[in-house]
Protein backbone atom coordinates (compact mmCIF):
# COMPACT_ATOMS: atom_id res chain seq x y z
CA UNK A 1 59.71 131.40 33.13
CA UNK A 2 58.95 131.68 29.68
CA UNK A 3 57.17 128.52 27.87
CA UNK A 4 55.35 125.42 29.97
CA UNK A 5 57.26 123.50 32.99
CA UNK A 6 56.70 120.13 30.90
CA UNK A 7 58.56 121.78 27.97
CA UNK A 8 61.43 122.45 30.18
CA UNK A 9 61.10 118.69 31.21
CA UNK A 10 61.35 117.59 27.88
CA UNK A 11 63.99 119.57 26.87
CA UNK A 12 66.34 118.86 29.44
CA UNK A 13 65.85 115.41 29.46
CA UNK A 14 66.40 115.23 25.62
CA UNK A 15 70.11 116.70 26.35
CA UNK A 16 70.94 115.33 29.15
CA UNK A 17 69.06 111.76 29.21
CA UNK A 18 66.47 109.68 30.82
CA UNK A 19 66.45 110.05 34.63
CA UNK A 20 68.35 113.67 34.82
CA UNK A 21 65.36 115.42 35.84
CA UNK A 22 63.31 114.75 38.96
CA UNK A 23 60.06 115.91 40.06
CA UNK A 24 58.59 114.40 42.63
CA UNK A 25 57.23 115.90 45.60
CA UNK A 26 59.39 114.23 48.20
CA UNK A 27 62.74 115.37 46.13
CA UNK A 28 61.35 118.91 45.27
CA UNK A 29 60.12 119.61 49.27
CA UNK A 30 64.03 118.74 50.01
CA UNK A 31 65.38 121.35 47.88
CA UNK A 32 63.16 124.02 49.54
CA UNK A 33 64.96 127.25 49.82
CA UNK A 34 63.42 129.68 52.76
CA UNK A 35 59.73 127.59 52.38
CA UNK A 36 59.75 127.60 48.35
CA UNK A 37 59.93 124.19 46.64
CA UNK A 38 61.67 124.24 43.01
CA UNK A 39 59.70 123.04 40.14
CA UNK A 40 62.50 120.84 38.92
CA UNK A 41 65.56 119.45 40.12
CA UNK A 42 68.17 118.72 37.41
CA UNK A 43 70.87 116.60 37.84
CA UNK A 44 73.95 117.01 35.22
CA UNK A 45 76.44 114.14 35.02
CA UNK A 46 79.38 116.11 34.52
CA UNK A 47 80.15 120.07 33.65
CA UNK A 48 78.99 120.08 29.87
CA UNK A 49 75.85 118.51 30.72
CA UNK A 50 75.94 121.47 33.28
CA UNK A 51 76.90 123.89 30.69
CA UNK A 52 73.73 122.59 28.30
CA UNK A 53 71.00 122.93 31.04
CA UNK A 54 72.16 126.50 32.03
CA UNK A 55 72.05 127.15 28.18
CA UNK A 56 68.24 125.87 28.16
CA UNK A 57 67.73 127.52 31.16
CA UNK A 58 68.66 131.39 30.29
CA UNK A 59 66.54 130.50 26.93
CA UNK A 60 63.42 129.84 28.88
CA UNK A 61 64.42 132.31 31.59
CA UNK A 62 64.46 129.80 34.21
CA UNK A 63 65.04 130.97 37.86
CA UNK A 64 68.01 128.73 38.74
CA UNK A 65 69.55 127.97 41.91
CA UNK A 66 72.26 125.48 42.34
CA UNK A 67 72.57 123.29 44.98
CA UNK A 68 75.38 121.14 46.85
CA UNK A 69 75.01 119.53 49.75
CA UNK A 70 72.06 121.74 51.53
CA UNK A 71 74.39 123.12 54.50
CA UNK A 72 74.01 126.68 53.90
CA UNK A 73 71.09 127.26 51.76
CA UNK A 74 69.58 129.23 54.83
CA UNK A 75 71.98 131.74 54.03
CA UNK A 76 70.82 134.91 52.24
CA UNK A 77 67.54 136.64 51.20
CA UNK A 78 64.22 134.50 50.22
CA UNK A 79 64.84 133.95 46.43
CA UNK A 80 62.52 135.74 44.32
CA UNK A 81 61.49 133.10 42.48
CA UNK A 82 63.02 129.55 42.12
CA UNK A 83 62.32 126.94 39.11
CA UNK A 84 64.60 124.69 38.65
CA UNK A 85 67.20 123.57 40.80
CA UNK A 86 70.82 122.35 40.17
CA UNK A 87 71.55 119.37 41.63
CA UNK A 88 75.52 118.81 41.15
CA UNK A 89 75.98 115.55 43.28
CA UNK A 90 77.02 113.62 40.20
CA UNK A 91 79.95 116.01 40.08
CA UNK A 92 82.00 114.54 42.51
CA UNK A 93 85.24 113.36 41.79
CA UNK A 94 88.72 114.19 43.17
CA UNK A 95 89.98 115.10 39.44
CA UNK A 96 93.59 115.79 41.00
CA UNK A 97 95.91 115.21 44.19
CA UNK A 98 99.45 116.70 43.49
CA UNK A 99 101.02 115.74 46.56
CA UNK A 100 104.18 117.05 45.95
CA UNK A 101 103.08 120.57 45.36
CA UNK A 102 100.95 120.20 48.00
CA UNK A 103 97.62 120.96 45.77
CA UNK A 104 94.16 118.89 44.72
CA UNK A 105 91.67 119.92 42.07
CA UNK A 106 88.49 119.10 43.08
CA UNK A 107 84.69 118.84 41.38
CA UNK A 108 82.31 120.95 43.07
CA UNK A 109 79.89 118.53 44.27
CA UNK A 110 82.65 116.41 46.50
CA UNK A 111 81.91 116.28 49.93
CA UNK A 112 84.28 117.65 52.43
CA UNK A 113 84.38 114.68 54.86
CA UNK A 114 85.14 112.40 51.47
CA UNK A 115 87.88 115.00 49.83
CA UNK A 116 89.35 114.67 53.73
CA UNK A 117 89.49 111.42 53.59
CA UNK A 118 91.51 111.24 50.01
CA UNK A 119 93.26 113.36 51.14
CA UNK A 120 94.21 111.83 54.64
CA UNK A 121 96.21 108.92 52.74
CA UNK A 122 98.73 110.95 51.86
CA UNK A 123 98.76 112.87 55.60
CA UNK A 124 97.53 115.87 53.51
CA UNK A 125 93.98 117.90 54.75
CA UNK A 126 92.27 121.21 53.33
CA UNK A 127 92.73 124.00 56.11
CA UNK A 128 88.81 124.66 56.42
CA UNK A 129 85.96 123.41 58.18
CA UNK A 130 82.45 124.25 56.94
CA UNK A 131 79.65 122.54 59.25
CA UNK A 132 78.41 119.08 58.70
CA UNK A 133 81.57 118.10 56.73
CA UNK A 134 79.64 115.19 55.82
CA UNK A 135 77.33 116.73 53.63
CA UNK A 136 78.98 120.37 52.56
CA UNK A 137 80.14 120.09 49.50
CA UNK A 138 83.43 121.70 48.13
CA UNK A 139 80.92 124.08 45.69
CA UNK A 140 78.92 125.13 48.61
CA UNK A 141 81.86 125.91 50.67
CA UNK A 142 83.64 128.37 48.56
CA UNK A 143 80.32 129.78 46.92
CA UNK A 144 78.99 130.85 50.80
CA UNK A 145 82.42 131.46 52.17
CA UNK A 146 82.58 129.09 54.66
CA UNK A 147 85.91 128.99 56.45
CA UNK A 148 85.27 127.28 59.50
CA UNK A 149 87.53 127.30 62.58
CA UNK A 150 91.65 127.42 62.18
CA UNK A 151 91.04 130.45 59.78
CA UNK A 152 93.48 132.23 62.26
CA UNK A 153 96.45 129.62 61.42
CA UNK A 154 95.54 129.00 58.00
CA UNK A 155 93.51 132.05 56.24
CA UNK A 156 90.26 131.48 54.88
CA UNK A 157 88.73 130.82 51.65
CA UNK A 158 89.84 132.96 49.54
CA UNK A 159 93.37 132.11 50.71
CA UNK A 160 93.12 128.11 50.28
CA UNK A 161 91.72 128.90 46.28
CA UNK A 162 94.03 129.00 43.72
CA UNK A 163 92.13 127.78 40.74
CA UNK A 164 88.40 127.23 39.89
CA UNK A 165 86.26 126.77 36.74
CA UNK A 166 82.76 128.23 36.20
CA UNK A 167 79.91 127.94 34.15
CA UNK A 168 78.47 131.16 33.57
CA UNK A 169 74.03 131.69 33.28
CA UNK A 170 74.18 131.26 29.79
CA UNK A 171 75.90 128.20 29.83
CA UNK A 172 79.43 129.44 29.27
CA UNK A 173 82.78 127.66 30.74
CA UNK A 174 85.40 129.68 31.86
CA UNK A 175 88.11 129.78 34.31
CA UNK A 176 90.49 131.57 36.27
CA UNK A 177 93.38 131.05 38.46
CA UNK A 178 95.58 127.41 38.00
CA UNK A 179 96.92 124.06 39.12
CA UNK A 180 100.16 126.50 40.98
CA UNK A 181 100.02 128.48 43.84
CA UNK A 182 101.36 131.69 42.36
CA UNK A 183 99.77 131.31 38.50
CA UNK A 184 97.78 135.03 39.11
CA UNK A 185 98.54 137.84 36.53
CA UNK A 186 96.06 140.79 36.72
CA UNK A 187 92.48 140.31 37.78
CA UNK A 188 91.81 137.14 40.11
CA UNK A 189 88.17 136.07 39.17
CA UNK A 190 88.73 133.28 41.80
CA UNK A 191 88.56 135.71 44.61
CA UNK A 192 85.23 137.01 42.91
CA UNK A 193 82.98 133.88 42.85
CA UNK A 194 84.13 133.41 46.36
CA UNK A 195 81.19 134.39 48.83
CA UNK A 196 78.91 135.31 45.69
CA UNK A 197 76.61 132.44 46.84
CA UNK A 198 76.28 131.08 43.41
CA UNK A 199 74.72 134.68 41.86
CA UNK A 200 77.45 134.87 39.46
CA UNK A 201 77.61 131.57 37.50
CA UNK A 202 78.04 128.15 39.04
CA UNK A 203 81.52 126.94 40.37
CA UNK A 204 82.12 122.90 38.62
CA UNK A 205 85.52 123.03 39.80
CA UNK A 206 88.07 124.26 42.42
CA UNK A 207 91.69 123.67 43.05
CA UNK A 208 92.78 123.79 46.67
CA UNK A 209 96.33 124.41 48.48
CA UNK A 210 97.05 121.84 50.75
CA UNK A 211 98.56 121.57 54.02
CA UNK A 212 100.25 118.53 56.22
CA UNK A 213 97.87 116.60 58.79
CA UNK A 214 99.32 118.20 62.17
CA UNK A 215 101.63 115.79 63.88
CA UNK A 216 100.11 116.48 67.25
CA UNK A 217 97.02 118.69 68.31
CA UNK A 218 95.11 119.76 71.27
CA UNK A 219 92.88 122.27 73.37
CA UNK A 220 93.67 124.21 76.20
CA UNK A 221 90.39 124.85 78.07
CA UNK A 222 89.79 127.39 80.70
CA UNK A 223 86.73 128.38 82.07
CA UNK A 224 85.50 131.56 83.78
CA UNK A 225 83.23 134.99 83.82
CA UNK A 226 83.21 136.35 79.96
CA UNK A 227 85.58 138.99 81.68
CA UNK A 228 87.93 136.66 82.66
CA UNK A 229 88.10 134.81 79.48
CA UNK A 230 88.51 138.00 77.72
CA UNK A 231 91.53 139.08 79.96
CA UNK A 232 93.13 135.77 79.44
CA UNK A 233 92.74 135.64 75.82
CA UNK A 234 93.87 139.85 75.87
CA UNK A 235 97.08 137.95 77.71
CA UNK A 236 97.62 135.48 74.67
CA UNK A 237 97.35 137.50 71.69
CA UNK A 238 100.26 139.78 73.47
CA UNK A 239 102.56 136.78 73.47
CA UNK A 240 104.60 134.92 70.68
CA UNK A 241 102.67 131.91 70.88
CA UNK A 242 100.78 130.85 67.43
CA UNK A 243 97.51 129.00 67.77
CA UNK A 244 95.58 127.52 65.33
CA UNK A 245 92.57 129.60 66.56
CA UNK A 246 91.28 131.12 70.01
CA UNK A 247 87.15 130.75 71.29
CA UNK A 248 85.31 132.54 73.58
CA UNK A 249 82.06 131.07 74.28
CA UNK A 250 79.63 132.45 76.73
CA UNK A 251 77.55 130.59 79.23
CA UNK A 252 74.82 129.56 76.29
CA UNK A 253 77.03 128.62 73.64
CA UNK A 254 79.88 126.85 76.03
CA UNK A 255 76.37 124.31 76.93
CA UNK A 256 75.50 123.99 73.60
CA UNK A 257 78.94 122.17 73.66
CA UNK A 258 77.72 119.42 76.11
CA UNK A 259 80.66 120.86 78.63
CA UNK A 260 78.53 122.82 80.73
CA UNK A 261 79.32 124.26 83.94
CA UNK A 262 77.36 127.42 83.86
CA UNK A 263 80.54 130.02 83.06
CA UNK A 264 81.66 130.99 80.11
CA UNK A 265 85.22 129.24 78.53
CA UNK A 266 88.04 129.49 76.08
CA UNK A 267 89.21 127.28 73.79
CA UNK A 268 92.67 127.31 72.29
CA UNK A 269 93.55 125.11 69.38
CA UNK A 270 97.36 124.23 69.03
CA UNK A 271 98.81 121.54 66.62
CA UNK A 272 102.00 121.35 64.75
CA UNK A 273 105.23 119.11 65.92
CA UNK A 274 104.48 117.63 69.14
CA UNK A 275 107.58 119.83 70.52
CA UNK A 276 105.94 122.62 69.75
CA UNK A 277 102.42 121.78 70.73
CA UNK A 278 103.79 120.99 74.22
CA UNK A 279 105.14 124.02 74.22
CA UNK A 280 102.34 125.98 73.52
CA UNK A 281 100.31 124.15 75.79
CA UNK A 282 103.18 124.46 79.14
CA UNK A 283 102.72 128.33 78.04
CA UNK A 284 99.01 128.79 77.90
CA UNK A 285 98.50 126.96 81.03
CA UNK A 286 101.24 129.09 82.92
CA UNK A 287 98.95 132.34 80.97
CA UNK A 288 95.87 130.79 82.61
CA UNK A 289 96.92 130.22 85.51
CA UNK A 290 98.89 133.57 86.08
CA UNK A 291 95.30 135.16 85.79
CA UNK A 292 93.50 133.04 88.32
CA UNK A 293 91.85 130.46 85.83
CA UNK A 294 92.54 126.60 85.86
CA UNK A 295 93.17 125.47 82.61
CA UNK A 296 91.82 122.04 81.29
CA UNK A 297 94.10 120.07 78.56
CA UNK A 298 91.92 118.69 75.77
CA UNK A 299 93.62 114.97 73.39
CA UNK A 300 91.95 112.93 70.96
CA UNK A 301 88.21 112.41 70.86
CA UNK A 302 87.60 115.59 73.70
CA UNK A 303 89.40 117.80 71.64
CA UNK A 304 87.74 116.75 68.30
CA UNK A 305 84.22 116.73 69.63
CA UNK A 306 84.64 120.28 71.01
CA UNK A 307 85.92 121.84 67.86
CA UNK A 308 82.98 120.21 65.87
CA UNK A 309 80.53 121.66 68.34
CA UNK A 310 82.30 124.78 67.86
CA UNK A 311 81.94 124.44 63.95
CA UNK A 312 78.27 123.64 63.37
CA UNK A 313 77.76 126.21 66.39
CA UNK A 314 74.37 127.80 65.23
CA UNK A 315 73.56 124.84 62.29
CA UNK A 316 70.14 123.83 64.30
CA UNK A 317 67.06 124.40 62.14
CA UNK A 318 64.06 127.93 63.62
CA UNK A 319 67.35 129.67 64.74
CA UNK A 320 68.23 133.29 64.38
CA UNK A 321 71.86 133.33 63.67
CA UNK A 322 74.01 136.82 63.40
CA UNK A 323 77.47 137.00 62.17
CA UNK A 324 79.46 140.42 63.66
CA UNK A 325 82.72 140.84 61.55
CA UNK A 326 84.92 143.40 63.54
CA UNK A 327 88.99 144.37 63.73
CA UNK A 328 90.44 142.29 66.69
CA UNK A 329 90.53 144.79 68.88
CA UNK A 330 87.11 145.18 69.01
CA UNK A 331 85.76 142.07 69.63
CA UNK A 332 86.17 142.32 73.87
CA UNK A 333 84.08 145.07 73.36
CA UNK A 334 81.85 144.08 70.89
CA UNK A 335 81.10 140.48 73.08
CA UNK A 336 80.62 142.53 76.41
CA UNK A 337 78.30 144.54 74.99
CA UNK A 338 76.28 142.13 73.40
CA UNK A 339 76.20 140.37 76.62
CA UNK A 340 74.59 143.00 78.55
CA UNK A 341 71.24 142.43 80.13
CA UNK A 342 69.63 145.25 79.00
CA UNK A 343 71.23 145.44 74.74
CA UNK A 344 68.71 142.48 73.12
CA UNK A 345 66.67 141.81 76.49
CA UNK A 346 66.74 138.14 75.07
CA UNK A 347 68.47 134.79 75.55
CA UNK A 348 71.71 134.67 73.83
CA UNK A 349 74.57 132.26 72.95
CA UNK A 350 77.55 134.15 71.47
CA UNK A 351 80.75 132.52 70.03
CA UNK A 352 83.40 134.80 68.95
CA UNK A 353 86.62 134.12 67.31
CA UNK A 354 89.39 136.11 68.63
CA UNK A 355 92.03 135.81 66.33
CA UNK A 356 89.52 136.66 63.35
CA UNK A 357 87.43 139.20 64.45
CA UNK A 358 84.37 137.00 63.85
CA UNK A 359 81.14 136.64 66.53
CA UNK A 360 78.65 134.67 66.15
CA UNK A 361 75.22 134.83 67.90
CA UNK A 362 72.08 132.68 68.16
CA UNK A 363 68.56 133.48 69.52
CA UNK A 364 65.56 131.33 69.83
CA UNK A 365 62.86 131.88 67.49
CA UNK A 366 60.89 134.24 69.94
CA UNK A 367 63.32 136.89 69.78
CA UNK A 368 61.67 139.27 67.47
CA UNK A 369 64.91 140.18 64.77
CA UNK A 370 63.16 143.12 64.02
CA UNK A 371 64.44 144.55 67.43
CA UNK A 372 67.64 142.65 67.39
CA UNK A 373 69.08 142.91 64.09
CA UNK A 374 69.08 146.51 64.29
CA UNK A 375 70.95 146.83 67.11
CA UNK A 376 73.26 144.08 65.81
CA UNK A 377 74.06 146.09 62.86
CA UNK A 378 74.80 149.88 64.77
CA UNK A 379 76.89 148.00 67.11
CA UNK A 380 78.87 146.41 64.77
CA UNK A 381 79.15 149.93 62.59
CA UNK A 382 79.90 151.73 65.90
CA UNK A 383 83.32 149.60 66.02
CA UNK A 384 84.45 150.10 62.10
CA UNK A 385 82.65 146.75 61.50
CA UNK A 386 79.11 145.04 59.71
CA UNK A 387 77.08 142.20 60.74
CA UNK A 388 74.74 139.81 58.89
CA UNK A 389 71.59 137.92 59.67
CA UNK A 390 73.17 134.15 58.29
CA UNK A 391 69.67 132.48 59.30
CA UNK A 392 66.13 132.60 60.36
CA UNK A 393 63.22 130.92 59.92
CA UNK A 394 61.41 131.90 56.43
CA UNK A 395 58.09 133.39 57.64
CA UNK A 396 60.40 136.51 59.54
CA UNK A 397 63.46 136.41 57.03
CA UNK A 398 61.46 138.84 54.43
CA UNK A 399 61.36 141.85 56.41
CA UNK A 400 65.00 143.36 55.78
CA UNK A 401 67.86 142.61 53.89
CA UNK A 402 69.72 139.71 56.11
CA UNK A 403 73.38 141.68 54.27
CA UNK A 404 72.30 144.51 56.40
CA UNK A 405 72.76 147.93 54.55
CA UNK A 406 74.14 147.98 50.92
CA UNK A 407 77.92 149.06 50.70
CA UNK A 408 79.02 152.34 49.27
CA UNK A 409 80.02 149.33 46.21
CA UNK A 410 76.85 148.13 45.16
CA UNK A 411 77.07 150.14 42.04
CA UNK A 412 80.08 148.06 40.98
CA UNK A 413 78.12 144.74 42.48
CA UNK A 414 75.36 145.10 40.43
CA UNK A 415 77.30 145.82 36.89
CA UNK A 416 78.81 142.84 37.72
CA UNK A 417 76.55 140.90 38.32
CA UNK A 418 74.46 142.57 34.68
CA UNK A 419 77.58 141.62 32.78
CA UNK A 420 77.93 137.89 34.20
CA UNK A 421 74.24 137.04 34.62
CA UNK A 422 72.38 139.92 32.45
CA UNK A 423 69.10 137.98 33.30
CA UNK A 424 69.18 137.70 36.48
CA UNK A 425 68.42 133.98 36.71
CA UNK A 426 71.35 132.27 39.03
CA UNK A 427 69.73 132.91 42.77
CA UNK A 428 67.74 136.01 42.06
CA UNK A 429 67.51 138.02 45.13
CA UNK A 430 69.44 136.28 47.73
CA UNK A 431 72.92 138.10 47.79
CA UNK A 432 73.34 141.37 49.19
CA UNK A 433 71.39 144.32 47.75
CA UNK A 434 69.12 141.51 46.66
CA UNK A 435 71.42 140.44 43.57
């Protein structure tokens, strides 16, 4: 940072008023990214009061990092240095609910749970469910990627994005995408600031497609050896049935649930007309059954409590948490691998998403990701796909890159990243190829 941290103090508080800038201990220890504290926390009423701290910001060459609601700042590298943080929790207004086209413009630092809830009045609901809904913010959730479960039935992300404003390091506004759902002509920035965790310029604004609340939903549960489930679930994907999305959860994760019975389970997610979700669920319990499993029918408050155990899997704090992204027909072998005895030699609770390709593992704090990440990452490679560390205590985080190794694309990554944030000041160091 170039000049004093009481001139940058003074200077944000003359734009942006009395009370904007906080730095007291308490405030700064809960913006801690991977152990490090920010000098500052700023807190912009709106996006040109955004705009005028990044400008102040790239003129002092201030490391900045913005921040939503907290959910998944444990996600990516240690910064390399942090100064001020960006606090946009005054941004948080639903600017836009277009019912009839089924679309809502929202500010970045809206909270899922509240946008939910606006948008529940008009039996309308954003297809994605980032953890702890309650605090993730709609800028967090697009700037980590964050689809949640139901990506099978409903895409992720980048698929629920149509439009989105930006403010770029130097305190620039632009924007990309619209208020339609097909308003793209040539390059689609939106797709690019998705998943850049903020490195790129800082989202203020996103507009969502929307989708009808479900008139009826529930789970089929069956429970069995990770074999079994993985036979059953083989079973489903071969049939004409259309879930919302398909679990398998081994012994560790399936108790992490509070539905333990020492076996592993899936969980399939069905909603739509009640016709059809009676359908599907006559069907899959026919499926279960036809392969020796007794399938359980999940309503109401069951079935909502075991899909939000199933979204925040992996959320508790001194956690190792892996993310294996691999083509569908790799996950049975992927998940029985990573099960053996002998592959980690360490407790493991594994979660994989069958209609995705996405598995998601947690170890306890005592197993060394030196010797598991490694592993993680050929296995993954060995079946055409890559894995990520997405958490880990601070202290053991530094040792590798948690993106694993840097894609044949970095090149292009990093001229990117030059021409939007030539300094180097938004999150320096946490995206891949420490960007």
């Amino acid at each position: 940072m170039h000049g004093s941290l009481d001139n940058l103090c003074a200077r944000l508080e003359q734009v942006l008023g009395a009370g904007s800038v906080r730095r007291d201990p308490l405030s700064l220890k809960e913006h801690s990214v991977d152990g490090q504290a920010p000098s500052l926390i700023c807190v912009p009423a709106d996006a040109e009061q955004l705009g005028a701290a990044l400008r102040i910001a790239s003129e002092m060459e201030v490391a900045v990092i913005p921040w939503g609601g907290g959910t998944s700042m444990r996600l990516g590298n240690p910064p390399r240095a942090f100064d001020l943080a960006l606090a946009l929790e005054r941004l948080n207004r639903v600017v836009e609910h277009d019912d009839v086209s089924l679309t809502a413009t929202v500010q970045a630092g809206t909270k899922i749970a509240a946008l939910q809830e606006t948008l529940g009045r008009a039996r309308q609901f954003l297809a994605l469910d980032p953890p702890h809904p309650a605090h993730a913010t709609v800028g967090g959730l697009v700037a980590a990627n964050q689809s949640g479960p139901r990506r099978m039935a409903y895409g992720g992300v980048r698929d629920q994005v149509i439009g989105m404003k930006m403010i770029l390091a130097d305190g620039t506004p632009i924007k990309a995408g619209g208020k339609v759902v097909k308003n793209v002509a040539g390059y689609d920035l939106c797709k690019l600031f998705v998943g850049a965790l903020g490195t790129l310029g800082i989202i203020t604004e996103v507009t969502f497609k929307m989708a009808p609340i479900p008139e009826s939903a529930a789970t089929v549960l069956a429970q069995g050896s990770v074999g079994e489930c993985l036979g059953f679930v083989s079973e489903l994907l071969r049939s004409r049935l259309l879930p919302a999305e398909v679990a398998i959860l081994n012994a560790d994760a399936f108790e992490a649930t509070g539905m333990a019975t020492d076996t592993a389970a899936v969980a399939i997610w069905t909603e739509g007309f009640t016709e059809g979700v009676e359908r599907h669920l006559r069907d899959i319990g026919r499926m279960a059954q036809g392969v020796g499993m007794a399938p359980e029918i999940l309503r109401d408050r069951p079935h909502q409590h075991l899909w939000e155990k199933i979204r925040d899997f992996g959320a508790g704090e001194n956690l190792f948490v892996y993310r294996l992204t691999v083509p569908l027909a790799a996950v049975a072998r992927v998940l029985m691998t990573a099960e053996r005895k002998d592959f980690l030699a360490a407790p493991l609770a594994a979660l994989a998403f069958a209609g995705t390709g996405t598995i998601r593992l947690v170890t306890k704090p005592d197993a060394a990701p030196a010797a598991i990440f490694p592993k993680l990452l050929s296995l993954a490679n060995e079946h055409g796909g890559h894995a990520v560390m997405e958490a880990g205590p601070p202290a053991l985080k530094g040792a590798f890159d948690v993106w694993g190794p840097s894609p044949s694309t970095l090149s292009i990554m990093r001229e990117l990243k030059r021409r939007f944030d030539p300094r180097g000041m938004l999150n320096p160091g946490r995206f891949l190829g420490n960007l």
